[in-house]
PDB file of N, CA and C in Angstrom:
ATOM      1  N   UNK A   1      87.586  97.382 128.104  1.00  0.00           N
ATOM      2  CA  UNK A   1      87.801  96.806 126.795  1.00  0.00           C
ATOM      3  C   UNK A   1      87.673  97.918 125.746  1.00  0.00           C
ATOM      4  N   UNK A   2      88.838  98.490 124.870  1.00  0.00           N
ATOM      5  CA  UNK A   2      88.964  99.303 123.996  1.00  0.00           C
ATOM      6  C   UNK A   2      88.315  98.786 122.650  1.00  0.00           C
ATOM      7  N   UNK A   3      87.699  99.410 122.301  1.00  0.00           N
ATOM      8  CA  UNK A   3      87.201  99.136 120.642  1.00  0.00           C
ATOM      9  C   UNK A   3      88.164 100.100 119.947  1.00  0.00           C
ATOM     10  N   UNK A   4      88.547  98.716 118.832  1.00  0.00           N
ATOM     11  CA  UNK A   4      89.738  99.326 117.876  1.00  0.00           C
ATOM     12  C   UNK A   4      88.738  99.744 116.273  1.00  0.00           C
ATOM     13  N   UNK A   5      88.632 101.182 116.140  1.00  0.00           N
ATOM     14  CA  UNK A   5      88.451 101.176 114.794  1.00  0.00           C
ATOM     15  C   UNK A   5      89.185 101.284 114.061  1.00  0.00           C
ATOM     16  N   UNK A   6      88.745 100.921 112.917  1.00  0.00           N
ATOM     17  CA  UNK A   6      90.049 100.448 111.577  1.00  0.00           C
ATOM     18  C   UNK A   6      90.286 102.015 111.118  1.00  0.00           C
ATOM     19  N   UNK A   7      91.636 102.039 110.380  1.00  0.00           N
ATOM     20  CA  UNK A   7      92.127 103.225 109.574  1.00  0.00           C
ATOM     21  C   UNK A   7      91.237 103.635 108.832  1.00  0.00           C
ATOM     22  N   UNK A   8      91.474 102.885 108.043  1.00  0.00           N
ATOM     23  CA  UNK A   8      90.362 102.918 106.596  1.00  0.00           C
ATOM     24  C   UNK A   8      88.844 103.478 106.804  1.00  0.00           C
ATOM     25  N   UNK A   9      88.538 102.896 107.911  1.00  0.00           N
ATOM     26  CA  UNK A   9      86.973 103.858 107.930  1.00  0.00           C
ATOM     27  C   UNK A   9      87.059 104.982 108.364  1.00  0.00           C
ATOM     28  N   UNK A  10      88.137 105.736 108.972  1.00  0.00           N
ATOM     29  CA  UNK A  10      88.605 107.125 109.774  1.00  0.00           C
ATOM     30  C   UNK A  10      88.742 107.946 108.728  1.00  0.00           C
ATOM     31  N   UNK A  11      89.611 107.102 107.101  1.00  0.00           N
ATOM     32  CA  UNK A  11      90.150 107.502 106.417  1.00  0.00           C
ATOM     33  C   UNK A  11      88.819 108.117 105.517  1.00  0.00           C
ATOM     34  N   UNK A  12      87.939 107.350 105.090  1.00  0.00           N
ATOM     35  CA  UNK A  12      86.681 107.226 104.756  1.00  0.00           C
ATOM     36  C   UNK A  12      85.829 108.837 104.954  1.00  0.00           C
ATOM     37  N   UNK A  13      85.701 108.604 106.180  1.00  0.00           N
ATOM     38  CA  UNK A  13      85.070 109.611 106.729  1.00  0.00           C
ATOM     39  C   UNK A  13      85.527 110.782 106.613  1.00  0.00           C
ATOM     40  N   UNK A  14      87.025 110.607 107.014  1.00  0.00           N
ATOM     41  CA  UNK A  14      87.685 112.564 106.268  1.00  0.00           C
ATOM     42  C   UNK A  14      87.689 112.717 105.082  1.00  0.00           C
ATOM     43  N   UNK A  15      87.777 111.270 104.193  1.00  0.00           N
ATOM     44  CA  UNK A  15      87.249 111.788 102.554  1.00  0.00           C
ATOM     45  C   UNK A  15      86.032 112.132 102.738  1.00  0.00           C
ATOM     46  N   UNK A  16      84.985 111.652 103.302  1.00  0.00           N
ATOM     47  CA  UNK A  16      83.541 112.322 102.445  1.00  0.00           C
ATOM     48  C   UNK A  16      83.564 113.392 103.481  1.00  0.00           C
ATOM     49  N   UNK A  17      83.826 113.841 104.821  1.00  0.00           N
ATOM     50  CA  UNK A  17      84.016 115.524 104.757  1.00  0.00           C
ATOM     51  C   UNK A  17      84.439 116.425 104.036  1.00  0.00           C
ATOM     52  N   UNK A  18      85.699 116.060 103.984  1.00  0.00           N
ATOM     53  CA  UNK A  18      86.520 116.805 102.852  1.00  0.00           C
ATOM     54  C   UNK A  18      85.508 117.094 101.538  1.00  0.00           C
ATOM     55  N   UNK A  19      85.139 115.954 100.787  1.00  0.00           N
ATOM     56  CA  UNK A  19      84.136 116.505  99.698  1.00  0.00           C
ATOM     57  C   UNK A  19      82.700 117.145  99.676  1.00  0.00           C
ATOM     58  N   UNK A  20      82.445 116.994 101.311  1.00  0.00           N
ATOM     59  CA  UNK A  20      81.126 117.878 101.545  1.00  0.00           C
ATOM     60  C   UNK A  20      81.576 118.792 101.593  1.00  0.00           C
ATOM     61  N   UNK A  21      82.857 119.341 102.039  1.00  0.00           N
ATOM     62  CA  UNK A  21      83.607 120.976 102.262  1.00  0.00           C
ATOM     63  C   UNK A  21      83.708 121.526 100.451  1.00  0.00           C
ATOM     64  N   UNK A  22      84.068 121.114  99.846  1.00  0.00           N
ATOM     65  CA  UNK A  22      84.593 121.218  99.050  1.00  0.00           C
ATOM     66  C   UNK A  22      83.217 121.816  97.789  1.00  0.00           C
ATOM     67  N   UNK A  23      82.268 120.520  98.090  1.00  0.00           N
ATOM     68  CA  UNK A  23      81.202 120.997  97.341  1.00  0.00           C
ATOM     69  C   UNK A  23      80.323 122.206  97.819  1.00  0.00           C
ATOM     70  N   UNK A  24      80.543 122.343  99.501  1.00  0.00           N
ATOM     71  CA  UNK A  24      80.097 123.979  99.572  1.00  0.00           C
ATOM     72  C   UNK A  24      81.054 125.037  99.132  1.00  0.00           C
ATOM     73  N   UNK A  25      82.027 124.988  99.381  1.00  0.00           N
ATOM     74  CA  UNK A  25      82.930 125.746  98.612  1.00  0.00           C
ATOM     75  C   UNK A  25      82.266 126.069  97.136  1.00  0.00           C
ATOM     76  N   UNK A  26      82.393 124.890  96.481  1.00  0.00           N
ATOM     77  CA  UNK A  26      82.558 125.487  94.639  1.00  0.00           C
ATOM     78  C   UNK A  26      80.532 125.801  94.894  1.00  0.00           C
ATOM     79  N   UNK A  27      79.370 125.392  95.302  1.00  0.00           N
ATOM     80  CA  UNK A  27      78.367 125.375  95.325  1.00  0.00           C
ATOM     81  C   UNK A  27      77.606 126.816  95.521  1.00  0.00           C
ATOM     82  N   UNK A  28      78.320 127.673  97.006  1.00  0.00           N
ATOM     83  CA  UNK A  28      77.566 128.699  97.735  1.00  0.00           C
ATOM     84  C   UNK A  28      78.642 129.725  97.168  1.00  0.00           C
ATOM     85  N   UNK A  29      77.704 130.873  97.000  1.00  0.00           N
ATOM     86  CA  UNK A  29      78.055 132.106  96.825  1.00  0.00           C
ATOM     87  C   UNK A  29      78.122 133.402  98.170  1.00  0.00           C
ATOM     88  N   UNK A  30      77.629 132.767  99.200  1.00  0.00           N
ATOM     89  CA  UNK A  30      77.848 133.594 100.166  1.00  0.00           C
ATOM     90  C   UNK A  30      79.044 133.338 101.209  1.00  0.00           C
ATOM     91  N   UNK A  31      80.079 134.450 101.594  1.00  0.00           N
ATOM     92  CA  UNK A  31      81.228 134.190 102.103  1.00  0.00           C
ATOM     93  C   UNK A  31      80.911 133.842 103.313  1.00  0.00           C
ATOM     94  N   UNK A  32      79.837 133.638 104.635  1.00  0.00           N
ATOM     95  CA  UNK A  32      79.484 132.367 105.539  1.00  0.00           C
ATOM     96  C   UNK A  32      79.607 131.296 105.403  1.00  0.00           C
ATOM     97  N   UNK A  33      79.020 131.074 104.501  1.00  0.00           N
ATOM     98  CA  UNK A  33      79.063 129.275 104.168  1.00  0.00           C
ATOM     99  C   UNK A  33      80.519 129.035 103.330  1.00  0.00           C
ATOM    100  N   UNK A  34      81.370 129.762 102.555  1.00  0.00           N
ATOM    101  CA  UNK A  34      82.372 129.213 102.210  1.00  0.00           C
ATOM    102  C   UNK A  34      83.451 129.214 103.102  1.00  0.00           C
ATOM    103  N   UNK A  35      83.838 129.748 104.166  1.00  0.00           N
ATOM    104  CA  UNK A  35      84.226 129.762 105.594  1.00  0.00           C
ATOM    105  C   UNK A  35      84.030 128.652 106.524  1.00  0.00           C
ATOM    106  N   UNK A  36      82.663 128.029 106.423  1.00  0.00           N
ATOM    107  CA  UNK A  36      82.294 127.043 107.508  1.00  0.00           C
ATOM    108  C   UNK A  36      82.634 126.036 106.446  1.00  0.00           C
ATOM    109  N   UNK A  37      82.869 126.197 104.809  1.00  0.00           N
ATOM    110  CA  UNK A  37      82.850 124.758 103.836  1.00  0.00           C
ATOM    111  C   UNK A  37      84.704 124.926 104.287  1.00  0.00           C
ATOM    112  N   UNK A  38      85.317 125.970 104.282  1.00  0.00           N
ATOM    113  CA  UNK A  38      86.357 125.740 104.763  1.00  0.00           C
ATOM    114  C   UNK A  38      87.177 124.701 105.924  1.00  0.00           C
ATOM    115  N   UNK A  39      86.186 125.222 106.540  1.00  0.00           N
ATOM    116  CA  UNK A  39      86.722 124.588 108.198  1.00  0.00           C
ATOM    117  C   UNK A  39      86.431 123.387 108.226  1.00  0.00           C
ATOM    118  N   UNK A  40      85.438 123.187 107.553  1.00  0.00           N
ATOM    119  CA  UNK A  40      85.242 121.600 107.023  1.00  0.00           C
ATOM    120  C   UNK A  40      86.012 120.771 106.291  1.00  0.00           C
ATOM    121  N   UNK A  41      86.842 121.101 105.352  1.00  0.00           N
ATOM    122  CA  UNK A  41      87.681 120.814 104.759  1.00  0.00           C
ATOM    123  C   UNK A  41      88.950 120.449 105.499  1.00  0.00           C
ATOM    124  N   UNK A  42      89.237 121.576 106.447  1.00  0.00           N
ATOM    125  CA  UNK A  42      90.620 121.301 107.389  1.00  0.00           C
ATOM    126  C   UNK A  42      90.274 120.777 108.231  1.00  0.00           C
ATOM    127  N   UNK A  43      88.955 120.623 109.420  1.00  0.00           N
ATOM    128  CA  UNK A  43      88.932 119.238 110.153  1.00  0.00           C
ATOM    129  C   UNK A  43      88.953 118.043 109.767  1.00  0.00           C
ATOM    130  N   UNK A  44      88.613 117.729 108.526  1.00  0.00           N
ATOM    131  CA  UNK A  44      88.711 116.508 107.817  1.00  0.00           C
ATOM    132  C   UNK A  44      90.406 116.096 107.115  1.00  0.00           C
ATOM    133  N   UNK A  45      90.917 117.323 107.121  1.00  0.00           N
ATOM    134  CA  UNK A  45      92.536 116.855 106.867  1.00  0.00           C
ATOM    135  C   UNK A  45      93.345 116.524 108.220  1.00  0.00           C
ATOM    136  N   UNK A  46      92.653 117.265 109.502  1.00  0.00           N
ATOM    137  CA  UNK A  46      93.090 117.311 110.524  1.00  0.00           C
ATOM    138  C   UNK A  46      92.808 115.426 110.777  1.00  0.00           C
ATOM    139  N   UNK A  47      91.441 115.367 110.816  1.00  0.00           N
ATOM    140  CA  UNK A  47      90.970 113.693 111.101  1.00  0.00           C
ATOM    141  C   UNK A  47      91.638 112.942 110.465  1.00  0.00           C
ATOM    142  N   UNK A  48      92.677 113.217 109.026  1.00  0.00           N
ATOM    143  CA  UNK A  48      93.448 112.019 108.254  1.00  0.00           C
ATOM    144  C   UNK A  48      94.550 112.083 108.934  1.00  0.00           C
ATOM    145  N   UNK A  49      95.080 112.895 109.927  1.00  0.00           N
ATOM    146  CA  UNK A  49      96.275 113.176 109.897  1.00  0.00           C
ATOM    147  C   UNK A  49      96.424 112.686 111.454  1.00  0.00           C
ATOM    148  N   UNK A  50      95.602 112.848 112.173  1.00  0.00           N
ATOM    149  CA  UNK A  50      95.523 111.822 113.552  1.00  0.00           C
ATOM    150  C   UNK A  50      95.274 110.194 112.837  1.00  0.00           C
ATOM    151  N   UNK A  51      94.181 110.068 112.200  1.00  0.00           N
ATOM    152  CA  UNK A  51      94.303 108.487 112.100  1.00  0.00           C
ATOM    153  C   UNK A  51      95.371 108.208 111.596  1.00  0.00           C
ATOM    154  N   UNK A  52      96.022 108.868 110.755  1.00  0.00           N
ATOM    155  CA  UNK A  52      97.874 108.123 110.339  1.00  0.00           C
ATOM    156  C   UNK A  52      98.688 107.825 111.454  1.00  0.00           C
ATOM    157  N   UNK A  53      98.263 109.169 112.147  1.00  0.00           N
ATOM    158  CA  UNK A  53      99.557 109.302 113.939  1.00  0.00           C
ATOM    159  C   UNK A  53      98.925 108.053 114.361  1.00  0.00           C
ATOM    160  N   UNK A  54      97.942 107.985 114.824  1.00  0.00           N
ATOM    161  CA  UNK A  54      97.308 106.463 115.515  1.00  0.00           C
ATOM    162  C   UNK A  54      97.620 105.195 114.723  1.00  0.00           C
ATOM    163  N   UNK A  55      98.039 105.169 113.339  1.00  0.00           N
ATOM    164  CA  UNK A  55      98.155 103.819 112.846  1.00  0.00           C
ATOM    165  C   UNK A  55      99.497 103.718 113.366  1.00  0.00           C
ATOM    166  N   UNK A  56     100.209 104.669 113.234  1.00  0.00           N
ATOM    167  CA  UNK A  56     101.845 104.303 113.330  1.00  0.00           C
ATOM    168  C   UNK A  56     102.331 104.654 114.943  1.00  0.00           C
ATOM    169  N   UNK A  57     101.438 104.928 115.275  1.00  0.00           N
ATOM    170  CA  UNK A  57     101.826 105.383 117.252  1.00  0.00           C
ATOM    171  C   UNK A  57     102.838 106.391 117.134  1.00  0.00           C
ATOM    172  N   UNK A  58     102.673 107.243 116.253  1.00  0.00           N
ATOM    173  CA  UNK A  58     103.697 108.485 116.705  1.00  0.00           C
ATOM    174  C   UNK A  58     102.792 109.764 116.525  1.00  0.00           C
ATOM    175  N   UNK A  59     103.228 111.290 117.523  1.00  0.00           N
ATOM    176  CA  UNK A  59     102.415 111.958 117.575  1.00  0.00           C
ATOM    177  C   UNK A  59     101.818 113.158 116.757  1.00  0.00           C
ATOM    178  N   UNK A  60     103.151 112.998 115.107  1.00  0.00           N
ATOM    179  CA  UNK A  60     103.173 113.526 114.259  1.00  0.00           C
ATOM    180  C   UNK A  60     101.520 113.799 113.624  1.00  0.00           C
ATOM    181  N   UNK A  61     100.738 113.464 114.028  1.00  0.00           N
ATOM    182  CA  UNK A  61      99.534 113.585 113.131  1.00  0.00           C
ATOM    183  C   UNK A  61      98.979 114.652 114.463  1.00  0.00           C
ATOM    184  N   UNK A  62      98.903 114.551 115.406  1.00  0.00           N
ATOM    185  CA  UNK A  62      98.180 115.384 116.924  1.00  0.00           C
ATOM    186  C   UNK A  62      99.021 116.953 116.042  1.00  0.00           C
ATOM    187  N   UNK A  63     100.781 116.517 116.015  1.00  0.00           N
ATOM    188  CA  UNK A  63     101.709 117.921 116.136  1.00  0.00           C
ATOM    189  C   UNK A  63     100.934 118.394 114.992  1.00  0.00           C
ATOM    190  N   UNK A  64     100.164 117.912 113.379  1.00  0.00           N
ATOM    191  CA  UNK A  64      99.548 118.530 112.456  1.00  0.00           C
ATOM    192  C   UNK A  64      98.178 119.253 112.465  1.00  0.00           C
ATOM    193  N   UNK A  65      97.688 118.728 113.373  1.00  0.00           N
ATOM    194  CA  UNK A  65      96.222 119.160 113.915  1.00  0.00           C
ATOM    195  C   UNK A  65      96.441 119.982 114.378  1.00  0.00           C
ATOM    196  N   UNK A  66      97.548 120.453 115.555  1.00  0.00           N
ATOM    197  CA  UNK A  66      97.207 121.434 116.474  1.00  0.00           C
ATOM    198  C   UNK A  66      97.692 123.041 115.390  1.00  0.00           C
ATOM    199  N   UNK A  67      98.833 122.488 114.187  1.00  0.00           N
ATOM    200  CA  UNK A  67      99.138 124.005 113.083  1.00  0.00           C
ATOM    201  C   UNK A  67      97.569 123.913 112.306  1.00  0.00           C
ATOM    202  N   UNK A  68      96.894 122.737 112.339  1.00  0.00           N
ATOM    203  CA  UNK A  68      95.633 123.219 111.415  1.00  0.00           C
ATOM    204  C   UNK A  68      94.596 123.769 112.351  1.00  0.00           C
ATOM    205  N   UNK A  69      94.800 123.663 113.766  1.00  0.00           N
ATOM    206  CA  UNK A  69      93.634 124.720 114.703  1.00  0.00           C
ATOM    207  C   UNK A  69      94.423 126.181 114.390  1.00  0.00           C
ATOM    208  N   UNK A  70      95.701 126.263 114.285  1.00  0.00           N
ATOM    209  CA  UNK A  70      96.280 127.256 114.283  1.00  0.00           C
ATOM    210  C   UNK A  70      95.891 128.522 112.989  1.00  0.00           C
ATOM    211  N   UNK A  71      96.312 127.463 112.191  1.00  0.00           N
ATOM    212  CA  UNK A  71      95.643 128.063 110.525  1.00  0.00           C
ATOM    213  C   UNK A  71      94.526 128.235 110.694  1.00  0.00           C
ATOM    214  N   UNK A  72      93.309 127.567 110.802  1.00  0.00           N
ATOM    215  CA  UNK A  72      92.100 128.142 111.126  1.00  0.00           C
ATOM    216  C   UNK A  72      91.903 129.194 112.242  1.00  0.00           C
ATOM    217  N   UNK A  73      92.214 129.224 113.207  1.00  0.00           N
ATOM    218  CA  UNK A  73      92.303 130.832 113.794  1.00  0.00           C
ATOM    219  C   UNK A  73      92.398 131.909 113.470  1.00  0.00           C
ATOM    220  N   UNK A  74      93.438 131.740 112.794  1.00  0.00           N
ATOM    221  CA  UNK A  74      93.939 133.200 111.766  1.00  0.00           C
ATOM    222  C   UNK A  74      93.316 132.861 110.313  1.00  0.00           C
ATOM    223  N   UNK A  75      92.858 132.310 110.045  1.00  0.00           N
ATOM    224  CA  UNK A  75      91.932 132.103 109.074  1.00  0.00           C
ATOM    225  C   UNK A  75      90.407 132.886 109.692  1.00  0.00           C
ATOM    226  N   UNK A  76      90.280 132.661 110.138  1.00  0.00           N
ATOM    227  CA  UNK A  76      88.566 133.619 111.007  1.00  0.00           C
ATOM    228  C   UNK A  76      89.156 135.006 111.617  1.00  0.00           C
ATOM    229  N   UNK A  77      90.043 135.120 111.462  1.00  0.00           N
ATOM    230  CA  UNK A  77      90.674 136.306 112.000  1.00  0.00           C
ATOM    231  C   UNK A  77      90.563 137.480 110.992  1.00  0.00           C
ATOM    232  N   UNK A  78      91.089 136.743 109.848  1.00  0.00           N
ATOM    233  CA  UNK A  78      91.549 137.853 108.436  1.00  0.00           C
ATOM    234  C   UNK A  78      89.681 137.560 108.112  1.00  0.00           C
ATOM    235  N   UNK A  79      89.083 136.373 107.852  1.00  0.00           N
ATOM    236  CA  UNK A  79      87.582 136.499 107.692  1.00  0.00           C
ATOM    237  C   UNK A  79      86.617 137.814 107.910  1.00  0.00           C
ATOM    238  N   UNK A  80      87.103 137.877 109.548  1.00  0.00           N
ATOM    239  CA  UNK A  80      85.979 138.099 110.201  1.00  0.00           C
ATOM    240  C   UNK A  80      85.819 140.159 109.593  1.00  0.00           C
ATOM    241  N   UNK A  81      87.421 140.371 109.054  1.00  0.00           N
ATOM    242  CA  UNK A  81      87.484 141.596 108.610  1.00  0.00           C
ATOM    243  C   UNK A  81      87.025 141.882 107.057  1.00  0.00           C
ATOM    244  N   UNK A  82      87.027 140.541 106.376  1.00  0.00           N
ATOM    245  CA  UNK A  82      86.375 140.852 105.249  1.00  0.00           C
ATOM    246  C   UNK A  82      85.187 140.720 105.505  1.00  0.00           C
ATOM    247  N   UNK A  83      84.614 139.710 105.760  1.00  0.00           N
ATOM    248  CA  UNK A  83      82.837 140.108 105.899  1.00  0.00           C
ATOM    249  C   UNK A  83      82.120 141.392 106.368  1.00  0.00           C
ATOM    250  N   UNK A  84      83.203 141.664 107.450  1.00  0.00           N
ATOM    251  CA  UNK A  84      82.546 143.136 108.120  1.00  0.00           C
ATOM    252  C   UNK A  84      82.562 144.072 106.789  1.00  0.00           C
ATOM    253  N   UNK A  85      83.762 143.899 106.084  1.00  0.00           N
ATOM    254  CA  UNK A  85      83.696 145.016 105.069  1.00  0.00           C
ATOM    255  C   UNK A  85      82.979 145.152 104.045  1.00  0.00           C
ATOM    256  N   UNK A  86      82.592 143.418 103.635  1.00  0.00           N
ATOM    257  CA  UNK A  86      81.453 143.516 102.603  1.00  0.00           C
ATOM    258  C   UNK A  86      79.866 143.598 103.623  1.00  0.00           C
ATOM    259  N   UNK A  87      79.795 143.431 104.507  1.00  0.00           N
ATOM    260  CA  UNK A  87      78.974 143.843 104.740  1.00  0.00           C
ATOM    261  C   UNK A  87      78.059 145.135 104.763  1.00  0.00           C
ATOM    262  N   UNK A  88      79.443 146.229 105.499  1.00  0.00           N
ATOM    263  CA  UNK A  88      78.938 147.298 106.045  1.00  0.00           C
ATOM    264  C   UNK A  88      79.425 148.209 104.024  1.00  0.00           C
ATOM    265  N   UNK A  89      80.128 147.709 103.668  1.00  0.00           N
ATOM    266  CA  UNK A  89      79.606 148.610 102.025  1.00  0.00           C
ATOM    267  C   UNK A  89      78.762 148.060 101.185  1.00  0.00           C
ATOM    268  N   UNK A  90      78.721 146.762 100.913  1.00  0.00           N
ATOM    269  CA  UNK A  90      77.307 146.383 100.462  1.00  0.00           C
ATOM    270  C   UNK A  90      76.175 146.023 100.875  1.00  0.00           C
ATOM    271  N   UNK A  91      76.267 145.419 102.020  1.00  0.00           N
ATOM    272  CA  UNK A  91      75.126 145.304 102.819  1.00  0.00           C
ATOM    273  C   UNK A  91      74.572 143.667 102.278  1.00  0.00           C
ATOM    274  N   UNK A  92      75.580 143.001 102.187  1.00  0.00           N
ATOM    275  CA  UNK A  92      75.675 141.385 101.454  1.00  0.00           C
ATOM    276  C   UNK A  92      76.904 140.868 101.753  1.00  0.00           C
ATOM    277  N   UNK A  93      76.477 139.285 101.546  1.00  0.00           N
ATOM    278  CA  UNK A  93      77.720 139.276 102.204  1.00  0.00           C
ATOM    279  C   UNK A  93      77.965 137.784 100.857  1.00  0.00           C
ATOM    280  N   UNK A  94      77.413 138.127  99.298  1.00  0.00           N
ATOM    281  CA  UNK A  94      77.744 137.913  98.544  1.00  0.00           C
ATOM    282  C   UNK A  94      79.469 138.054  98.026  1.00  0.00           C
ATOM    283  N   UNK A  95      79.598 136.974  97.529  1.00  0.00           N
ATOM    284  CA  UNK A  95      81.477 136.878  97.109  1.00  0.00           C
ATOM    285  C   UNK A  95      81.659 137.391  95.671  1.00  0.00           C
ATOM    286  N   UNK A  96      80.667 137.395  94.996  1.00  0.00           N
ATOM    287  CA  UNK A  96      80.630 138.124  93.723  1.00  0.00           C
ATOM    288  C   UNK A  96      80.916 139.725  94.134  1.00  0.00           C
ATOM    289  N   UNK A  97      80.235 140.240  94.962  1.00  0.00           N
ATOM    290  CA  UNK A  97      80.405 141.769  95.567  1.00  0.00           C
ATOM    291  C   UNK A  97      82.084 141.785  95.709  1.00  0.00           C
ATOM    292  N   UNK A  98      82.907 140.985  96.303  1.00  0.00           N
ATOM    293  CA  UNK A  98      83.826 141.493  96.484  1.00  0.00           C
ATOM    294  C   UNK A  98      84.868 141.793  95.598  1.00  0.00           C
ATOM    295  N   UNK A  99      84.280 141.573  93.925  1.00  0.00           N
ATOM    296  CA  UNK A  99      85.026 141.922  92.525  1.00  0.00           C
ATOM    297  C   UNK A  99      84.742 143.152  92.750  1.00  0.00           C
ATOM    298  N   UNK A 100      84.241 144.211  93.436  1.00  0.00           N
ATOM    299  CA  UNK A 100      83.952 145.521  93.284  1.00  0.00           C
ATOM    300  C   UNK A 100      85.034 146.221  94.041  1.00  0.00           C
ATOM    301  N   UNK A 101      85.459 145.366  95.250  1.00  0.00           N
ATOM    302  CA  UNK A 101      86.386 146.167  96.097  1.00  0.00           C
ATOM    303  C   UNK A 101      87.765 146.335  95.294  1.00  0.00           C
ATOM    304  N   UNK A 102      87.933 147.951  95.552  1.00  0.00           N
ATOM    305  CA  UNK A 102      89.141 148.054  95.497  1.00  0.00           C
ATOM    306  C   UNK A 102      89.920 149.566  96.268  1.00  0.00           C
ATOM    307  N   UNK A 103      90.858 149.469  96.389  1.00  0.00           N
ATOM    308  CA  UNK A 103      91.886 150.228  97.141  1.00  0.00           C
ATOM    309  C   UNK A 103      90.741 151.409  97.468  1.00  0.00           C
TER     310      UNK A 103
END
């Protein structure tokens, strides 16, 4: 026996991720946490975008999830080279520091 949950509470739930992402975003000043407020943000667009595919039985919301694992990959990819860089010249991994970088 399958338990059917409703749209609307799926829908629910990727809104208040989405705005927990969002408020670490504008909140934290260190580029860790605005990275993980990131990824938070796109699993929660990812979660609206399967519960749509599941309301309407087509697989268009799965085919959107799998470009938003995609985007996030290469999203931690280009990351993982800025942090190293504010790290190893400032020794912080403050986002204000990175108004200093240049060429």
């Amino acid at each position: 026996m399958a338990i059917s949950v409703p749209v609307e509470h799926v829908l629910y739930v990727a809104a208040l991720l989405f705005l927990m992402g969002l408020a670490g975003v504008l909140a934290r000043r260190n580029v860790m946490f605005l990275l993980m407020s990131l990824e938070v943000m796109m699993n929660a667009a990812g979660l609206a975008f399967i519960a749509a595919g599941a309301k309407w039985g087509q697989p268009d919301g799965q085919i959107m999830f799998m470009l938003i694992l995609a985007l996030a990959a290469a999203e931690v990819a280009v990351a993982l080279g800025l942090v190293l860089q504010l790290s190893r010249r400032y020794g912080t991994l403050d986002v204000d520091s990175a108004s200093e970088l240049s060429g």
